[in-house]
Each structure stands twice: as C-alpha cells, then as structure tokens.
C-alpha atoms as a PDB file:
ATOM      1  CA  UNK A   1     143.264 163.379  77.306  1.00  0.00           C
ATOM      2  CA  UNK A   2     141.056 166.292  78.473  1.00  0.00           C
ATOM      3  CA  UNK A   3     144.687 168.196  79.155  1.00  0.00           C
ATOM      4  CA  UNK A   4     145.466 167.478  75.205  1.00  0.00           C
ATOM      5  CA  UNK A   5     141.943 168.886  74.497  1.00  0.00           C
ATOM      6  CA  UNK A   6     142.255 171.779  76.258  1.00  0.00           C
ATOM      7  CA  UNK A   7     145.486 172.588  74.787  1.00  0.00           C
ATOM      8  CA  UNK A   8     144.353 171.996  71.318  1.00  0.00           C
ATOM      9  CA  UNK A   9     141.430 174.337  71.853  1.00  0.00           C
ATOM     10  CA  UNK A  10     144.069 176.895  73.500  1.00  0.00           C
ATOM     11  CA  UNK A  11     146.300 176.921  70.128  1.00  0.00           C
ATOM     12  CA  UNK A  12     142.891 177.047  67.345  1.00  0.00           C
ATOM     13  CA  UNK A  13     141.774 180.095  69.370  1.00  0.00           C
ATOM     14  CA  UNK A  14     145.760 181.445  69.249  1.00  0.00           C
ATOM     15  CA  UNK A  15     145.540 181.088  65.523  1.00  0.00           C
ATOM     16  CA  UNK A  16     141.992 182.400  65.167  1.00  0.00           C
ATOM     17  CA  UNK A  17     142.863 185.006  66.661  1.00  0.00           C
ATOM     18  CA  UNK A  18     146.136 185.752  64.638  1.00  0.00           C
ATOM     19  CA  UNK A  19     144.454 185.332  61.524  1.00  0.00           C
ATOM     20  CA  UNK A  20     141.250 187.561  62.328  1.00  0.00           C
ATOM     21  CA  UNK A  21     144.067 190.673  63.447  1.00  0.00           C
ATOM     22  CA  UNK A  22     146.258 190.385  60.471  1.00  0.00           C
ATOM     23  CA  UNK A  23     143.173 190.767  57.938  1.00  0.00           C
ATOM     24  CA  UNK A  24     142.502 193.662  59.883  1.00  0.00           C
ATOM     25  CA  UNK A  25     145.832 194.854  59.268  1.00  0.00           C
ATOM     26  CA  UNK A  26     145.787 194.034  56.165  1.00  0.00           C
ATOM     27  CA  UNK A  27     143.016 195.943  55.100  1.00  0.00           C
ATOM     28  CA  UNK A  28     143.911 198.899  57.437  1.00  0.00           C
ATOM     29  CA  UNK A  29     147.159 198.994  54.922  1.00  0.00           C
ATOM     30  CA  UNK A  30     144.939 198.822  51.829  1.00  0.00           C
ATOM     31  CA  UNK A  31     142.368 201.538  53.282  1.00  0.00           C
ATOM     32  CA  UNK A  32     145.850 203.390  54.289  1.00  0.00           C
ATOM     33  CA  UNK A  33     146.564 202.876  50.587  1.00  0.00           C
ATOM     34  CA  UNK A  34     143.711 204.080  49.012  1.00  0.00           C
ATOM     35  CA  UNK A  35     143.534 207.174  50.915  1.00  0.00           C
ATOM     36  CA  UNK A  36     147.083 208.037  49.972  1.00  0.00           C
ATOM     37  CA  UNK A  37     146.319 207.486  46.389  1.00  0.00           C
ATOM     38  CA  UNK A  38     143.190 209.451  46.348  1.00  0.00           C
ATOM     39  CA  UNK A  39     145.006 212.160  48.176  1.00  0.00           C
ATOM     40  CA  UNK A  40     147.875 212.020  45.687  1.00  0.00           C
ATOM     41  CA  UNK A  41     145.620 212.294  42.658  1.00  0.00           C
ATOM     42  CA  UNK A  42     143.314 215.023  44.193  1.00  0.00           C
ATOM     43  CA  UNK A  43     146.500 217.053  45.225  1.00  0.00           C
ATOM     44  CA  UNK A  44     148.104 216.713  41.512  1.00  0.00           C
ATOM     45  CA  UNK A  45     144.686 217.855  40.368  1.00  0.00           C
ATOM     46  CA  UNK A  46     144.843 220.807  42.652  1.00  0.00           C
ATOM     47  CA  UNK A  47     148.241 221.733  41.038  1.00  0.00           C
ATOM     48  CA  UNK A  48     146.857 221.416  37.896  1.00  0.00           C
ATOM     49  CA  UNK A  49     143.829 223.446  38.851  1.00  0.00           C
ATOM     50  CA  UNK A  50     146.110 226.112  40.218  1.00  0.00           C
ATOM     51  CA  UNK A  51     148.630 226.234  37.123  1.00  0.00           C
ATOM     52  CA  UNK A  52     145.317 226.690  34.929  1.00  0.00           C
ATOM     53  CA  UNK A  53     143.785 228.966  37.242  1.00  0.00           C
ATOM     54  CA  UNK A  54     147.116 231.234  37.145  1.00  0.00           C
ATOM     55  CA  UNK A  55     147.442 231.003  33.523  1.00  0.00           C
ATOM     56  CA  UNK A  56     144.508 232.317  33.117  1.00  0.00           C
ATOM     57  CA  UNK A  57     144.783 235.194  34.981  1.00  0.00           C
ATOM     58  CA  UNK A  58     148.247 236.220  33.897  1.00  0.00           C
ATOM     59  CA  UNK A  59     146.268 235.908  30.741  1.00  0.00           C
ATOM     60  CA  UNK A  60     143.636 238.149  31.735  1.00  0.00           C
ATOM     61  CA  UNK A  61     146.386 240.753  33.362  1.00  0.00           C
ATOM     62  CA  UNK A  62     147.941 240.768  30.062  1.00  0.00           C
ATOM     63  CA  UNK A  63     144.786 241.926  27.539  1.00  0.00           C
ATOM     64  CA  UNK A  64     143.299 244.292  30.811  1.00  0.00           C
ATOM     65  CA  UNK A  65     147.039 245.826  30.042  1.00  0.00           C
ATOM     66  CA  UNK A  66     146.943 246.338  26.669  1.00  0.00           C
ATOM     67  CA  UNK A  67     143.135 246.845  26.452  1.00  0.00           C
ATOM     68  CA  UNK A  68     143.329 250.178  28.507  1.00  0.00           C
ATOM     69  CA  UNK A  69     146.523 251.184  26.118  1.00  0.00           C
ATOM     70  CA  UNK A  70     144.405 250.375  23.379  1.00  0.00           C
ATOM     71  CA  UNK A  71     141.188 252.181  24.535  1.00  0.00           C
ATOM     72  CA  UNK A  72     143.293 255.127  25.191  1.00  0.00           C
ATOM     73  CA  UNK A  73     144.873 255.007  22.015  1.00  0.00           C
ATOM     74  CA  UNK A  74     141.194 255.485  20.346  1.00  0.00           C
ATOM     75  CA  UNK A  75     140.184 257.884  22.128  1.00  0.00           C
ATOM     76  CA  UNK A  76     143.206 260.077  21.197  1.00  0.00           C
ATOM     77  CA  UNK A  77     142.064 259.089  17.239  1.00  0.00           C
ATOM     78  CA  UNK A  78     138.559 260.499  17.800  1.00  0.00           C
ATOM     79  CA  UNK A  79     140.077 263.895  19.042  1.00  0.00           C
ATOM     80  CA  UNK A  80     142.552 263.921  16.255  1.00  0.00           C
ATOM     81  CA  UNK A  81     140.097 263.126  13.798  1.00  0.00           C
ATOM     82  CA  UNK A  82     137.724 265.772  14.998  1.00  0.00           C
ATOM     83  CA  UNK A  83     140.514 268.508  15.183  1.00  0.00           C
ATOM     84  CA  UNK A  84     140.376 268.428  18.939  1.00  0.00           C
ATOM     85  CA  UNK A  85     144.069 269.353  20.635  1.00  0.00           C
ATOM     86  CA  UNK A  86     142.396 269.568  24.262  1.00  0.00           C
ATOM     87  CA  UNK A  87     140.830 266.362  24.070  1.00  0.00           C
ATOM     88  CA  UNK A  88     143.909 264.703  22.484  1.00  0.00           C
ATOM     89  CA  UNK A  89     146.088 266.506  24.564  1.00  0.00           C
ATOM     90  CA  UNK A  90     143.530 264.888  27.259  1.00  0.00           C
ATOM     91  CA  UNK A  91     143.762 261.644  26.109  1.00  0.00           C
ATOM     92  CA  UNK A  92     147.796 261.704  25.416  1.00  0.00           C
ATOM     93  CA  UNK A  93     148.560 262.375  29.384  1.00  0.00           C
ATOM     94  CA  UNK A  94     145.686 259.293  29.778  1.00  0.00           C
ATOM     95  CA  UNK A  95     147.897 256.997  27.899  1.00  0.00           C
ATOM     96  CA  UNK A  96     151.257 258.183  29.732  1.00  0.00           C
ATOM     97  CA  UNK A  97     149.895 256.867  32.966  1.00  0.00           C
ATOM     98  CA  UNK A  98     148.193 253.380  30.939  1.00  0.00           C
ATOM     99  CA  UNK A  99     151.870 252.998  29.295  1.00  0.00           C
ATOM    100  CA  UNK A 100     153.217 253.179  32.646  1.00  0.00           C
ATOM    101  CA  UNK A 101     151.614 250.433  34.331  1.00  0.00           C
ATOM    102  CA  UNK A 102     150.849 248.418  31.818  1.00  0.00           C
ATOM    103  CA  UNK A 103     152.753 244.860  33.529  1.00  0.00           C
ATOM    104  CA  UNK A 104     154.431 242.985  31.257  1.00  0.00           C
ATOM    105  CA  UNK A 105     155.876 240.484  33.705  1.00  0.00           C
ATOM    106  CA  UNK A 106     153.562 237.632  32.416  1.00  0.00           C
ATOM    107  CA  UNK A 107     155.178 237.632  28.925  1.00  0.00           C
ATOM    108  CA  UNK A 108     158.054 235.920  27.315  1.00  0.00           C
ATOM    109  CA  UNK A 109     161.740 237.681  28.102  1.00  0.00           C
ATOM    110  CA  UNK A 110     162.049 238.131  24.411  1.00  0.00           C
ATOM    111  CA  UNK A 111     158.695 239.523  24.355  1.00  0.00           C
ATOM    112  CA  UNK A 112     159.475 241.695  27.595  1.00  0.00           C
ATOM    113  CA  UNK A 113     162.552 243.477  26.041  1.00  0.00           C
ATOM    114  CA  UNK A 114     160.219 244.362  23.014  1.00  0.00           C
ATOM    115  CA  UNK A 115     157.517 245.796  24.872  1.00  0.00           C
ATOM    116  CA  UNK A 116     159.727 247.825  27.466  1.00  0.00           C
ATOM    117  CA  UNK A 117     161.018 249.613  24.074  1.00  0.00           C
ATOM    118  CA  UNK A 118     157.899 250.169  22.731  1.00  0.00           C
ATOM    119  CA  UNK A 119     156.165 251.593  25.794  1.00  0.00           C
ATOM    120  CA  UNK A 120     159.274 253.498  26.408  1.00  0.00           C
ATOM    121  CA  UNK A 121     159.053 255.084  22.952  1.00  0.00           C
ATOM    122  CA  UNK A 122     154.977 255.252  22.880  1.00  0.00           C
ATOM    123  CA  UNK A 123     155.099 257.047  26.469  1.00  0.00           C
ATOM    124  CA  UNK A 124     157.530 259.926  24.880  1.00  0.00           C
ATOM    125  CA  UNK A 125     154.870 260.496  21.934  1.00  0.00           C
ATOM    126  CA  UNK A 126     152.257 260.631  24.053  1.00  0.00           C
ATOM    127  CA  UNK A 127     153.748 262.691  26.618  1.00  0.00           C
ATOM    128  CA  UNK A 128     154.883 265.019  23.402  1.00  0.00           C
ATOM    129  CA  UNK A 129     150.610 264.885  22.015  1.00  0.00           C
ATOM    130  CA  UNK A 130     149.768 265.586  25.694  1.00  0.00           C
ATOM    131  CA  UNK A 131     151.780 269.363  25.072  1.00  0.00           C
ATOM    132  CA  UNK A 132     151.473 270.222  21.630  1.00  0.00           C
ATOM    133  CA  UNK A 133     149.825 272.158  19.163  1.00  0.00           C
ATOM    134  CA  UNK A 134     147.252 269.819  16.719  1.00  0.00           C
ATOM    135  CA  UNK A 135     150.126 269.929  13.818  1.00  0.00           C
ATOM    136  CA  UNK A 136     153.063 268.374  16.128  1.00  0.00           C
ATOM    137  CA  UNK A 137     150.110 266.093  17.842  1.00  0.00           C
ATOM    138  CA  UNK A 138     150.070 264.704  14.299  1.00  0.00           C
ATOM    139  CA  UNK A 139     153.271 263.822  13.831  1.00  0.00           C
ATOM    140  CA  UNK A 140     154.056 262.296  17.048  1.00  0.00           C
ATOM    141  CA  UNK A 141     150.724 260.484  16.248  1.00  0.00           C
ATOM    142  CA  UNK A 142     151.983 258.617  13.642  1.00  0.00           C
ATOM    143  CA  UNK A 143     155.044 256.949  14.887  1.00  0.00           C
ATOM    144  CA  UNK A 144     152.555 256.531  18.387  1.00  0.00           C
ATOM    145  CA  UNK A 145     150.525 254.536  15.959  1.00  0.00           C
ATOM    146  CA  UNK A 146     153.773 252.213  14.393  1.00  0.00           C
ATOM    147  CA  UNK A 147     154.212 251.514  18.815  1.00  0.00           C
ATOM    148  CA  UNK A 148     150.495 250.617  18.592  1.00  0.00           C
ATOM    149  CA  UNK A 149     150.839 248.495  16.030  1.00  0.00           C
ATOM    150  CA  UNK A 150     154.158 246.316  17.238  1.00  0.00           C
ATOM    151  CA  UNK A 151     151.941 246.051  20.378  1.00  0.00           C
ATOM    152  CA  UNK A 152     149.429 244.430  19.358  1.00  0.00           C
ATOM    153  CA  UNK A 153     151.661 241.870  17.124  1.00  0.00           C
ATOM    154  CA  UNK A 154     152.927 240.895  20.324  1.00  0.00           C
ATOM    155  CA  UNK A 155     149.998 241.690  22.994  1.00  0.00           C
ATOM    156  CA  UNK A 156     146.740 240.855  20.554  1.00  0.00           C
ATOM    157  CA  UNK A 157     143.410 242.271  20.858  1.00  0.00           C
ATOM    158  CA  UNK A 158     140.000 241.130  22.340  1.00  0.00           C
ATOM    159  CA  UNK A 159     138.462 243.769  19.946  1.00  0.00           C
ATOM    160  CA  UNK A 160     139.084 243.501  15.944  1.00  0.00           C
ATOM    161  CA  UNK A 161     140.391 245.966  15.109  1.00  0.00           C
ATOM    162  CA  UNK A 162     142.025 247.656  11.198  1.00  0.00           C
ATOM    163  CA  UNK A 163     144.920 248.694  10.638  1.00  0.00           C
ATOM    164  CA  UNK A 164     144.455 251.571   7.608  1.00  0.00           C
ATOM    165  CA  UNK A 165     146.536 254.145   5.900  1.00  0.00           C
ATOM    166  CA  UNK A 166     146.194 257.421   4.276  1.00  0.00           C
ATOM    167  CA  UNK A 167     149.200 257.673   1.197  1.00  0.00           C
ATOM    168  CA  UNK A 168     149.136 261.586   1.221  1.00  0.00           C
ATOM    169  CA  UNK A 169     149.987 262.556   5.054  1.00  0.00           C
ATOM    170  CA  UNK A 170     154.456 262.460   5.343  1.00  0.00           C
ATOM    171  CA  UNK A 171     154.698 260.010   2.119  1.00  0.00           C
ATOM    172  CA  UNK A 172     152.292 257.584   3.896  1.00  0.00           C
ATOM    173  CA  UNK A 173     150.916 256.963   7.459  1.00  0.00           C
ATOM    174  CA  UNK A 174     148.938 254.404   8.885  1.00  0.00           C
ATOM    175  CA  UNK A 175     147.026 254.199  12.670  1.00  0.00           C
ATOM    176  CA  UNK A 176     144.305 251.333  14.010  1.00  0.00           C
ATOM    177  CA  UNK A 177     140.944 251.764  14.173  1.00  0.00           C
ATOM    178  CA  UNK A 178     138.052 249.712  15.355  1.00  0.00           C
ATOM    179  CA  UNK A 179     135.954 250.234  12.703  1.00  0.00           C
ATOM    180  CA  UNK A 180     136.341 249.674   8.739  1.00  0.00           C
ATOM    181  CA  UNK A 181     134.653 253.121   8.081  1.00  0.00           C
ATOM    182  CA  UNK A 182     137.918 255.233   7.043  1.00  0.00           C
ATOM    183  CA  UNK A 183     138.156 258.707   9.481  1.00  0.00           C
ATOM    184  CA  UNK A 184     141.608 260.379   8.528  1.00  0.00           C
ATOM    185  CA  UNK A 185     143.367 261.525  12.108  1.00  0.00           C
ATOM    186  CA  UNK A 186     145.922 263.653  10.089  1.00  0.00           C
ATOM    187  CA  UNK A 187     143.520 265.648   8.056  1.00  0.00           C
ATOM    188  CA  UNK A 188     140.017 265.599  10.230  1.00  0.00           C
ATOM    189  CA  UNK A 189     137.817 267.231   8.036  1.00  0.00           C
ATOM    190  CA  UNK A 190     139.487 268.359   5.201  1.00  0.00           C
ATOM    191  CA  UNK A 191     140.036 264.861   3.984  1.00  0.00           C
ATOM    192  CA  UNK A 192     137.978 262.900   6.424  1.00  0.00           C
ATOM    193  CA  UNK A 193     138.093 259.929   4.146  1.00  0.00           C
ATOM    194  CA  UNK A 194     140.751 259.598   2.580  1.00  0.00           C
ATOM    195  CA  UNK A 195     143.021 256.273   2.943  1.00  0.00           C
ATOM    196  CA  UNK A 196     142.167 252.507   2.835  1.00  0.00           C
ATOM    197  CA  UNK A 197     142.160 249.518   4.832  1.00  0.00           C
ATOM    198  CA  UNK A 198     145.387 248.010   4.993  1.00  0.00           C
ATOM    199  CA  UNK A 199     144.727 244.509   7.082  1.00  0.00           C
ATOM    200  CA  UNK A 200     142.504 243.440   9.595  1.00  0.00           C
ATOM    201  CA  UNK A 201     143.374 242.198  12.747  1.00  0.00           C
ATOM    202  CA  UNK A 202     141.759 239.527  14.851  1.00  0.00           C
ATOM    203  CA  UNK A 203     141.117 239.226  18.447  1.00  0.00           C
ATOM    204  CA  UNK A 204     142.804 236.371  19.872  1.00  0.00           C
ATOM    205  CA  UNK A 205     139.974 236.079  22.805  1.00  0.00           C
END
C-alpha cells in the first residue's frame, strides 16, 4: 500500500510538472508572438515613414530646382526692365549654370523628356542674353520667358507669381512676374507700363 502511494505521488508530481512547463511554453510562444507582431507593424511603419520621408524630399529637391531657375529668371527681368545689359548679361550666365543642374530625376518620364527640352532650349537663350547687346537680350528674352512658362506648368511655384503681356513688342510677348504691378522688360522706360495681366498662377506649396 505505501509502495502504491508512493507511486501515485511520483506520477501527480510527473504531471504537475508537465503541465506547469508547457504553460510556460506556451506563453513563451505567445510573448514570441507578440514581439514578432509588434516588430512587423513597427518595421512597416518605418517603411512608410521612409517612403514619406523621401517623398518629401524629392519634393523639396524639385521646387529648390526650379526656385533658383525662377529667382534667376527675375532677376534677369529687373535688369531688362531697367535697361541694364551688364546686369542681365550677369544674370543670363547665372541661369546657364541654375539650368544646368537643375535635377529632374524626381519627376515623371513624360515630365523628364519635357523639361530636358525646355532647359535645353532656355540654357541657349540665356547663354545668347549672357553675350548680347540689350536689343538681341530682348528677343531671346521672350522665347526664355515661353521656357519659363512651360516650366512652371510642369514644375509649379512656391511663390505666386503673373504671367502678363505687352501686345506692342514682336506682335505680342508675354514674361512672369511676381508682382501684379505691370514693368515692361522690352521697353524699360519708354513704355514702362504698358501690357496687362494675363493669368495668375498659384503656388502649389
């Protein structure tokens, strides 16, 4: 009898035993499986973080191109507006080198194709303002503006800006400004304001 007692005791601590080490196993596999899932979720928010993150910069890259181009592009206005060949001359060569690394990697391949014509054709104006006389800066000024302009349709702006138009200057010429007050580049002085508004554009920041 004690033998049968003794043996019984033997096989309830056996079982205890067993049961106590596969509820630790158990919830070793659920802790297992919680970490996994929080790991999964906090790397897929990572990603998403990252995607974001790089979207927004290739974002940023983008306007910081097209800002300097645009920036550039004014300053050669002013000058032509006051009559100034050195400074526009100044500010032409500026706009070669902004034309020329202006990336354009983070846009569309559609988009891409577009802009490596237009900055191909806007750097040969400005090259041509950069070593001209004030009546041939003019001229090359107004197709540079029509590159400006198919730019910015594809580009935007972080800065409103107007597109206007004068209707005497070569049957009709427009260029951007970033003001609504009308300042003629073609004429400078002698018809300072003549031409309209023709549209305004909106930044897209």
């Amino acid at each position: 009898m004690k033998k049968v007692r003794i043996t019984t005791a033997i096989f309830v601590m056996s079982f205890v035993s067993l049961t106590v080490m596969s509820c630790k196993d158990s919830k070793k596999e659920n802790l297992e499986s919680d970490n996994h899932s929080e790991m999964t979720h906090d790397a897929t928010k990572d990603n998403t973080m990252e995607h974001d993150n790089m979207d927004m910069v290739s974002h940023v890259g983008q306007m910081t191109g097209s800002k300097q181009v645009i920036a550039d592009y004014m300053t050669l206005k002013e000058a032509l507006v006051a009559t100034n060949k050195d400074a526009a001359a100044k500010a032409g060569n500026k706009m070669v080198g902004s034309l020329k690394i202006f990336e354009i990697s983070g846009y569309t391949s559609s988009q891409q194709k577009e802009l490596q014509d237009i900055i191909v054709d806007a750097t040969e104006h400005a090259e041509h303002i950069g070593k001209s006389e004030m009546d041939h800066q003019r001229e090359h000024f107004k197709t540079l503006s029509k590159d400006m302009m198919d730019m910015v349709e594809i580009t935007g702006t972080d800065a409103t800006l107007f597109q206007q138009s004068c209707p005497m200057y070569d049957k009709g010429s427009s260029w951007l400004s970033m003001s609504k007050d009308i300042k003629n580049p073609y004429y400078g002085s002698k018809m300072l304001t003549c031409g309209k508004v023709e549209k305004e554009i909106k930044s897209k920041m």
